[in-house]
N, C-alpha and C. Protein backbone atom coordinates (compact mmCIF):
# COMPACT_ATOMS: atom_id res chain seq x y z
N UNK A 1 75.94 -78.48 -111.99
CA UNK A 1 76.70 -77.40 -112.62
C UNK A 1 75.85 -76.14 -112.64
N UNK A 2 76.29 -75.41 -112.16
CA UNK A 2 75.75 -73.77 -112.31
C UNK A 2 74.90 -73.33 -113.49
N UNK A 3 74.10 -72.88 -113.62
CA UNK A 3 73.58 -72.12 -115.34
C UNK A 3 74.29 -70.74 -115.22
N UNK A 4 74.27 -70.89 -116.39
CA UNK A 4 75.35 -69.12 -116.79
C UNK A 4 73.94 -68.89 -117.55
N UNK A 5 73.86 -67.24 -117.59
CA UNK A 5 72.84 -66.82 -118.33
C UNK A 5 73.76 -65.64 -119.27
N UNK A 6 74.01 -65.21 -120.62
CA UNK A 6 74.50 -64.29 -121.06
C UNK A 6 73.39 -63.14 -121.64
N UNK A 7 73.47 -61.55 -120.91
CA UNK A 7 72.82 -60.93 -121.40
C UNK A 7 73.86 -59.32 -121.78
N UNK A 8 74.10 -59.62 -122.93
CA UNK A 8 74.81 -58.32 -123.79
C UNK A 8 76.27 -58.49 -123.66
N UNK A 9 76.54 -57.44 -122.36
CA UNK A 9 77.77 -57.62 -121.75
C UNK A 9 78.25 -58.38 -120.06
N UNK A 10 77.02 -58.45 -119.91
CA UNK A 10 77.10 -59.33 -118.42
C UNK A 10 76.23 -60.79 -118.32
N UNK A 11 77.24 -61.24 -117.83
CA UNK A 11 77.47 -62.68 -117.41
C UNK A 11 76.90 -63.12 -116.18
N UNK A 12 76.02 -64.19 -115.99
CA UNK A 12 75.58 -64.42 -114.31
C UNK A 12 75.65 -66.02 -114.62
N UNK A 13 76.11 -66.61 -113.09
CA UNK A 13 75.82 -67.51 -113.09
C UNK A 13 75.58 -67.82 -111.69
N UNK A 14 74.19 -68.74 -111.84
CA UNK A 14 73.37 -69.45 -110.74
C UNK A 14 74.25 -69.73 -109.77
N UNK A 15 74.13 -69.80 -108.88
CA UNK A 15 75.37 -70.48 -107.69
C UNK A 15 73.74 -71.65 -106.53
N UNK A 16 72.21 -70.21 -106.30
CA UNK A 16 71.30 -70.53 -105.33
C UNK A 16 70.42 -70.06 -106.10
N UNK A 17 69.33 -70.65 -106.02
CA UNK A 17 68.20 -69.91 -106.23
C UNK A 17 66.93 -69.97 -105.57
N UNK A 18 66.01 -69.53 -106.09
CA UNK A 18 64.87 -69.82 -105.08
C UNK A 18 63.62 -70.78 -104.82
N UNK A 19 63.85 -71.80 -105.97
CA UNK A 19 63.28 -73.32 -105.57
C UNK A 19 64.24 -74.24 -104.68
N UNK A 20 65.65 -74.12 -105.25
CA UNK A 20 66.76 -74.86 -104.06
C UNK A 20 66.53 -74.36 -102.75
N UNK A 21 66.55 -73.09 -102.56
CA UNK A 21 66.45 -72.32 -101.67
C UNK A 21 65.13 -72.41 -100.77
N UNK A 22 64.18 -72.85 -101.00
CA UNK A 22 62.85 -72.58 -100.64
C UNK A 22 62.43 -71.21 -100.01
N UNK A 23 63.03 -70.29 -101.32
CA UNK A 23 62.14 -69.17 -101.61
C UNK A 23 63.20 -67.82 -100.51
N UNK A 24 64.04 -68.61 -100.00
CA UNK A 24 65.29 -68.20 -98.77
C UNK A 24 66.13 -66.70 -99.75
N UNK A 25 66.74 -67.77 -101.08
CA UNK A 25 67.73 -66.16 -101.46
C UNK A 25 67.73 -67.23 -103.06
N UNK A 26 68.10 -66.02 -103.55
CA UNK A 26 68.94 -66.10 -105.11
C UNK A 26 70.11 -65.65 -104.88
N UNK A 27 71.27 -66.42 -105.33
CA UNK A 27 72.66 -66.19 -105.42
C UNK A 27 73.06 -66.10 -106.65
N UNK A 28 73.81 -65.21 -107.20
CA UNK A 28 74.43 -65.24 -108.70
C UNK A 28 76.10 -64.92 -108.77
N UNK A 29 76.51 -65.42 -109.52
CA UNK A 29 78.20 -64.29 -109.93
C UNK A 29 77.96 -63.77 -110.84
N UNK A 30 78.21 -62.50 -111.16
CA UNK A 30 77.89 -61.49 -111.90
C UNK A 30 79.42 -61.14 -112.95
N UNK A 31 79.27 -61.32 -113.75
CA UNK A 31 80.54 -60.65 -115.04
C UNK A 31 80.48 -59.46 -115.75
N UNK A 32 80.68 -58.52 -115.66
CA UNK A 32 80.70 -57.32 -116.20
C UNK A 32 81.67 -56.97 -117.27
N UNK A 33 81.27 -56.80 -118.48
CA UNK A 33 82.43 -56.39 -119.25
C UNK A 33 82.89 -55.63 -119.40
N UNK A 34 84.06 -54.86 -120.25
CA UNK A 34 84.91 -53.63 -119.99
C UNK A 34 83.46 -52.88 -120.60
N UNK A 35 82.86 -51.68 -120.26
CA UNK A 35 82.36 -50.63 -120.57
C UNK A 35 80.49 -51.04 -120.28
N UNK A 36 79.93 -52.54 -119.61
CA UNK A 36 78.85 -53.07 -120.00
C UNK A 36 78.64 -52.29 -118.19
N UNK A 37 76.67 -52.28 -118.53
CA UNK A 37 75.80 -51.72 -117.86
C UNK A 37 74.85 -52.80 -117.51
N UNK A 38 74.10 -52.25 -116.50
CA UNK A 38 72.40 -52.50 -116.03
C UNK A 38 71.59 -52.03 -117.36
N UNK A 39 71.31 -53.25 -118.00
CA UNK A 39 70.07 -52.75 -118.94
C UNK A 39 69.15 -51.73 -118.40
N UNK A 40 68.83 -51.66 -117.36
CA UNK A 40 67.79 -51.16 -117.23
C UNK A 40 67.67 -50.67 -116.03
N UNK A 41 67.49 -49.61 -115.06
CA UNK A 41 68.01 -49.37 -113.47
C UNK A 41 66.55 -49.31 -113.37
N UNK A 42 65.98 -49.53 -111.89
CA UNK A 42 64.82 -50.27 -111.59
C UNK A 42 64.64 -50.28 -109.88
N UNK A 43 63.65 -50.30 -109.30
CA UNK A 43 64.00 -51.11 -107.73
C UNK A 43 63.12 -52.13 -107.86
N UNK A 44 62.88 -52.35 -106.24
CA UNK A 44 62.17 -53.81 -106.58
C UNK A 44 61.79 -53.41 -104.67
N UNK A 45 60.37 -54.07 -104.38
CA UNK A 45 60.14 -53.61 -103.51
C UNK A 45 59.78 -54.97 -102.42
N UNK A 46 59.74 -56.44 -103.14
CA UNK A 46 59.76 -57.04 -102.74
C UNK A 46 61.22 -58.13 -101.88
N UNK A 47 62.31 -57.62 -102.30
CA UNK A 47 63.55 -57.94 -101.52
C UNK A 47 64.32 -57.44 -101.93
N UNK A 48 65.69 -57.48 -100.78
CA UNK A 48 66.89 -56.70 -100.66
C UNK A 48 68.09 -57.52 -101.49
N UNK A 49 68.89 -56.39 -102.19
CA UNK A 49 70.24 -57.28 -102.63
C UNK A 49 71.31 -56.69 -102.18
N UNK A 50 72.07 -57.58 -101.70
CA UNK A 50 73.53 -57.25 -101.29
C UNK A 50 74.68 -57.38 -102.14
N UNK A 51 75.19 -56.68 -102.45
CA UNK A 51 76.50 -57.12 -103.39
C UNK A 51 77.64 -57.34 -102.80
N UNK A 52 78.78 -58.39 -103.22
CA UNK A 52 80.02 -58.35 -102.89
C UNK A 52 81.05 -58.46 -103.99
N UNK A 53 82.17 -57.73 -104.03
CA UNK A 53 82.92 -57.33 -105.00
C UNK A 53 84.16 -58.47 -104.76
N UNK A 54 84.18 -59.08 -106.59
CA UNK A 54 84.98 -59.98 -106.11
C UNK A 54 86.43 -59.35 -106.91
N UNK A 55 86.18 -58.73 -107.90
CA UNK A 55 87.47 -58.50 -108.55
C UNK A 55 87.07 -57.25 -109.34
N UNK A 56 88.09 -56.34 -109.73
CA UNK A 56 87.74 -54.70 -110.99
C UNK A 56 86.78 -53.95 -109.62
N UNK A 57 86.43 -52.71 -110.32
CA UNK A 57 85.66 -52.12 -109.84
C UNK A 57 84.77 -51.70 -110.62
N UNK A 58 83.44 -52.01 -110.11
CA UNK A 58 81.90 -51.48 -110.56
C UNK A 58 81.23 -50.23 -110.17
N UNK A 59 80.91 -49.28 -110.76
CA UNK A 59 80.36 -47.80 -110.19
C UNK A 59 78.66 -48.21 -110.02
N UNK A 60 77.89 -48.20 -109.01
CA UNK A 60 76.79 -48.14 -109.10
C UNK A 60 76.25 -46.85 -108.56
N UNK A 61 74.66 -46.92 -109.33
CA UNK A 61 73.91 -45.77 -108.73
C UNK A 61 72.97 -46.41 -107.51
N UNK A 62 73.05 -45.51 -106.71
CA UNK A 62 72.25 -46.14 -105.62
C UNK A 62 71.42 -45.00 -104.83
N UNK A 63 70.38 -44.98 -105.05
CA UNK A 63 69.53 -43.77 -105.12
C UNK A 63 69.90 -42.82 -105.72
N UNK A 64 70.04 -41.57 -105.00
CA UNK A 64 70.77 -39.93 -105.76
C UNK A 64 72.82 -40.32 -105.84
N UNK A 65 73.22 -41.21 -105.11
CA UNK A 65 74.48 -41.33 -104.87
C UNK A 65 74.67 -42.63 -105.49
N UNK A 66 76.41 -42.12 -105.73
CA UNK A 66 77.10 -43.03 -106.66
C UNK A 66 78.02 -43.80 -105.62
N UNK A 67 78.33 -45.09 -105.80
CA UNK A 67 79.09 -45.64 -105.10
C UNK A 67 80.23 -47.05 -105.56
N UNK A 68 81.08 -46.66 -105.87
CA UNK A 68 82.03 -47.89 -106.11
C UNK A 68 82.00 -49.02 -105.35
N UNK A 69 82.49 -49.91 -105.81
CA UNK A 69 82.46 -51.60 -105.16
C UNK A 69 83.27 -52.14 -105.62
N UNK A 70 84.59 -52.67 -105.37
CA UNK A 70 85.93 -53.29 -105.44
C UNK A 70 85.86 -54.49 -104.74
N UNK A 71 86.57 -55.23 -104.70
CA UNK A 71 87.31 -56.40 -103.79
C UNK A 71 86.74 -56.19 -102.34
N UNK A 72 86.44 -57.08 -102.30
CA UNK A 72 86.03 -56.79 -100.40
C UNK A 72 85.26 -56.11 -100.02
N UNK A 73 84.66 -55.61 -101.19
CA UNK A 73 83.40 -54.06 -100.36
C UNK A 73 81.81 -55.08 -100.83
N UNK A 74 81.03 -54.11 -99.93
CA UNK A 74 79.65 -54.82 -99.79
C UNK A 74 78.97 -53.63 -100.33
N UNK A 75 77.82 -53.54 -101.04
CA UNK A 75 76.45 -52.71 -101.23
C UNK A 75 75.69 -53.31 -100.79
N UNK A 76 74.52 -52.92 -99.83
CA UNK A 76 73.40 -53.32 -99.41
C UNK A 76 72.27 -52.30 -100.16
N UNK A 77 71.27 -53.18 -100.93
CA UNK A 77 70.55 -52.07 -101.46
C UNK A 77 69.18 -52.51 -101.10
N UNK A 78 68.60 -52.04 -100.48
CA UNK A 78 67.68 -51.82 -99.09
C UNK A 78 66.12 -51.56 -100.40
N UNK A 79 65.22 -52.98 -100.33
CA UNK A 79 64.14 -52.61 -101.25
C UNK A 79 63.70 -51.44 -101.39
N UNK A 80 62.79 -50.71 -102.84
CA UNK A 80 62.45 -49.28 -102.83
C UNK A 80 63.40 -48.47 -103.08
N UNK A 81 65.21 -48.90 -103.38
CA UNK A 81 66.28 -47.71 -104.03
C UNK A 81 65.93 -48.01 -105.28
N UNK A 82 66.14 -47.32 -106.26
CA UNK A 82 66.59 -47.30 -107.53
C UNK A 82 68.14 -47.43 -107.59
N UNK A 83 68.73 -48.61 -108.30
CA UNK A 83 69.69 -48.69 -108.69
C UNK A 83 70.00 -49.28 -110.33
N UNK A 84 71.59 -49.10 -110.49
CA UNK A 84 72.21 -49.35 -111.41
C UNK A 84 73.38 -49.41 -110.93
N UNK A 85 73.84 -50.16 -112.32
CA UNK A 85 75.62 -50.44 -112.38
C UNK A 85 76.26 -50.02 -113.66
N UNK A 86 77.42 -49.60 -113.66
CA UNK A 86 78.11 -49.80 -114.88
C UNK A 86 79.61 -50.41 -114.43
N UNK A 87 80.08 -50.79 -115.75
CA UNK A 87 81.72 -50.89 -115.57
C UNK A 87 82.59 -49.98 -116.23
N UNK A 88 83.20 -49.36 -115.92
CA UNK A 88 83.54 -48.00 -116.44
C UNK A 88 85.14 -48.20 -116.80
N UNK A 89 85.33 -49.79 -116.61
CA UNK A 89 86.90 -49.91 -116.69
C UNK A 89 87.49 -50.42 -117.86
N UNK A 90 88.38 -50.83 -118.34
CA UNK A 90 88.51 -51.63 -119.26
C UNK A 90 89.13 -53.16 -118.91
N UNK A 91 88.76 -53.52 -118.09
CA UNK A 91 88.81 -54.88 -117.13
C UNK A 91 87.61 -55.39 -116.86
N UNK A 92 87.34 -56.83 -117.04
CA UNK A 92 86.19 -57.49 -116.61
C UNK A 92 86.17 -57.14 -114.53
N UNK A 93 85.11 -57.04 -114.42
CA UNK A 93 84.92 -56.69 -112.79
C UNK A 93 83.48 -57.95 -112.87
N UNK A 94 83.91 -58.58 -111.58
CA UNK A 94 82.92 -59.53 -111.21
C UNK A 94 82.77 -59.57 -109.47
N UNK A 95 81.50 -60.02 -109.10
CA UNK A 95 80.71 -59.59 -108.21
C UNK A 95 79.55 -60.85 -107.92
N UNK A 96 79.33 -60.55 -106.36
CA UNK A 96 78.34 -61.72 -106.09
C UNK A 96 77.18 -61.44 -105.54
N UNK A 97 76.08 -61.82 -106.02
CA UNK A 97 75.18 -60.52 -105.73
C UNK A 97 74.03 -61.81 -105.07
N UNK A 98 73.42 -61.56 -103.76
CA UNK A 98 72.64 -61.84 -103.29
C UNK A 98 71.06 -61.41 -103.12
N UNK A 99 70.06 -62.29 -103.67
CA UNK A 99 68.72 -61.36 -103.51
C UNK A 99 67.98 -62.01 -101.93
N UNK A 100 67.45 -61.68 -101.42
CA UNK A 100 66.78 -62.06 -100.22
C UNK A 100 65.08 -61.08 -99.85
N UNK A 101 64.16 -62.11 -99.71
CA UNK A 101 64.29 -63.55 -100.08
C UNK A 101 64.50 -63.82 -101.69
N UNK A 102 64.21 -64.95 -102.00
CA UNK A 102 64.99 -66.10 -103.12
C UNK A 102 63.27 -65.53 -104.05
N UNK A 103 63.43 -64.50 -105.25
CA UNK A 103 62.26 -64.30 -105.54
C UNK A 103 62.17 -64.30 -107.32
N UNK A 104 62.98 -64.57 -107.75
CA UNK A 104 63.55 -64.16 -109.25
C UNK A 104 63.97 -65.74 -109.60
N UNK A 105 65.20 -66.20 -109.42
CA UNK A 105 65.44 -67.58 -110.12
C UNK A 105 66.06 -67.43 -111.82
N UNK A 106 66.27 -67.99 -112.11
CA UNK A 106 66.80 -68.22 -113.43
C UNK A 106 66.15 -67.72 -114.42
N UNK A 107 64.87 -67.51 -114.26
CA UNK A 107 63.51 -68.06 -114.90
C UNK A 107 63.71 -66.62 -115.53
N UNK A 108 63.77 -65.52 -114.98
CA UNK A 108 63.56 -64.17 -114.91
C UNK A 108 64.57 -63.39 -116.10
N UNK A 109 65.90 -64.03 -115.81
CA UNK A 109 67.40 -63.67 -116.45
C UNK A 109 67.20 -63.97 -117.74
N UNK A 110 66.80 -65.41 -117.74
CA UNK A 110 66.26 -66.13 -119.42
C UNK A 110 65.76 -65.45 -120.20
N UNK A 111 64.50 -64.71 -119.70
CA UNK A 111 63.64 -63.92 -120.49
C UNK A 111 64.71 -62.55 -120.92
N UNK A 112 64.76 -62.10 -119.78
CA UNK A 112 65.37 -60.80 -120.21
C UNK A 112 66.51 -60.62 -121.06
N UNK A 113 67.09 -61.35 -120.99
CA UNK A 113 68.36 -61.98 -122.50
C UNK A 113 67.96 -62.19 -123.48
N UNK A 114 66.59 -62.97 -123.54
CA UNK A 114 65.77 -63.17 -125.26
C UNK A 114 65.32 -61.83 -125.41
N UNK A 115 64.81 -61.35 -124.38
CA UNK A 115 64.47 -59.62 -124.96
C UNK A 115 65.68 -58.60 -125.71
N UNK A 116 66.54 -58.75 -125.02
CA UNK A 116 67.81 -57.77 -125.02
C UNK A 116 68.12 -57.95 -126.41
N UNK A 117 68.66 -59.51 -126.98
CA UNK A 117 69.10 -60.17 -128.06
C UNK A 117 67.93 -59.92 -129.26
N UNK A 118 66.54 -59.46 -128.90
CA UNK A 118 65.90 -58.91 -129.86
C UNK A 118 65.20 -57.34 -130.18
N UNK A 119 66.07 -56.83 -129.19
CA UNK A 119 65.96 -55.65 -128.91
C UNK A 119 65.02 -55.48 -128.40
N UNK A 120 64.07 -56.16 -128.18
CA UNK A 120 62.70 -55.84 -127.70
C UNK A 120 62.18 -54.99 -126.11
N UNK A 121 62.58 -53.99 -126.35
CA UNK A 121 62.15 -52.79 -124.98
C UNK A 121 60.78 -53.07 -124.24
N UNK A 122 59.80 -52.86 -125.39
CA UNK A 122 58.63 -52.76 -124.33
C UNK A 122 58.34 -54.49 -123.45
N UNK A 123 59.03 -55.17 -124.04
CA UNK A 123 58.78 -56.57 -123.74
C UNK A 123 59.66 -57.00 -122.40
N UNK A 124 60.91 -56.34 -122.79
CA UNK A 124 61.70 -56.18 -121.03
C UNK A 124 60.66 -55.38 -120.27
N UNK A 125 59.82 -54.44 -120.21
CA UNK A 125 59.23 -53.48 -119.27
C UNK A 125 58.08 -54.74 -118.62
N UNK A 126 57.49 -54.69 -119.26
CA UNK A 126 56.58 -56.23 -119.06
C UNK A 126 57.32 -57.07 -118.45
N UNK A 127 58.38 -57.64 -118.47
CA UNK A 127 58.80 -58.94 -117.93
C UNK A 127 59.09 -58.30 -116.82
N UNK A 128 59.65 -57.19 -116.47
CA UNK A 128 60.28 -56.36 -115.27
C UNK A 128 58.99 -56.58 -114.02
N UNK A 129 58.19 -55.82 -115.17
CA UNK A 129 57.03 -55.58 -114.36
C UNK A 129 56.00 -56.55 -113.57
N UNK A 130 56.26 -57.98 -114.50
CA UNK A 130 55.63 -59.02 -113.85
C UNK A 130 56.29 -59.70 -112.66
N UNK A 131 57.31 -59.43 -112.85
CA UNK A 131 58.48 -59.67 -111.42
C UNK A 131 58.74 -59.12 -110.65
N UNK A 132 57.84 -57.72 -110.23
CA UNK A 132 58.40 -57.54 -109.49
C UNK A 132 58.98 -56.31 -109.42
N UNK A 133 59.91 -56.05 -110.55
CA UNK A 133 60.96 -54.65 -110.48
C UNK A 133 60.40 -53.81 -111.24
N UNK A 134 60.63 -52.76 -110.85
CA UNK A 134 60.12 -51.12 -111.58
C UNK A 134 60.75 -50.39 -112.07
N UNK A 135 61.00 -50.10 -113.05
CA UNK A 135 62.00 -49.72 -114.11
C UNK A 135 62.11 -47.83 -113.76
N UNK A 136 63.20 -47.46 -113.66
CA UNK A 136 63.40 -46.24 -113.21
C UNK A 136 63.22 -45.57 -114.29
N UNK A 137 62.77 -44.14 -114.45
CA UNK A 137 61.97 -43.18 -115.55
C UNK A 137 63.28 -42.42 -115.92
């Protein structure tokens, strides 16, 4: 069975990761709630994520440009962008988001949910930072 991880307003759940994977990709489904965000917009310089839009529409930032993602559309976000997401709708919008290679895992989501749920900021920057991603200024 999948792990669901809940952090605020978005929902993920495991589908691949990167011990199944041997280190190949992380796979997630992503839940977005009516008005919920990217804690935190960030890049990451060690792998690429692709998104695919499964239902609603999600506005992301993706470098200086903004770009929607609906049903059927793909984002490729090419290591070294700064991105983010929001849901700007009042409809859950969900999405399948691929990391490559497989470098994050469950392990990563866990933490950052106990942070969120205790508000704890500088402690997400740290966890960001030990993984990997770089938190946009």
């Amino acid at each position: 069975m999948p792990e669901i991880i809940r952090m605020g307003g978005l929902e993920l759940r495991f589908l691949q990761d990167k011990v199944g994977t041997q280190g190949s990709l992380d796979m997630f489904e992503m839940a977005l709630q009516p008005n919920a965000r990217m804690p935190v917009p960030h890049h990451h310089e060690s792998w690429d994520e692709t998104v695919y839009g499964l239902s609603g529409t999600s506005t992301w930032r993706l470098g200086e440009s903004t770009v929607q993602v609906g049903p059927g559309e793909t984002l490729f976000i090419r290591r070294g962008v700064v991105h983010g997401f929001t849901n700007a709708t009042q409809d859950v919008v969900t999405c399948l988001s691929v990391l490559t290679p497989g470098v994050l895992g469950p392990g990563y989501f866990r933490e950052i949910a106990a942070h969120l749920a205790a508000g704890n900021q500088p402690a997400m920057r740290e966890t960001m930072l030990r993984h990997g991603l770089i938190p946009a200024p």
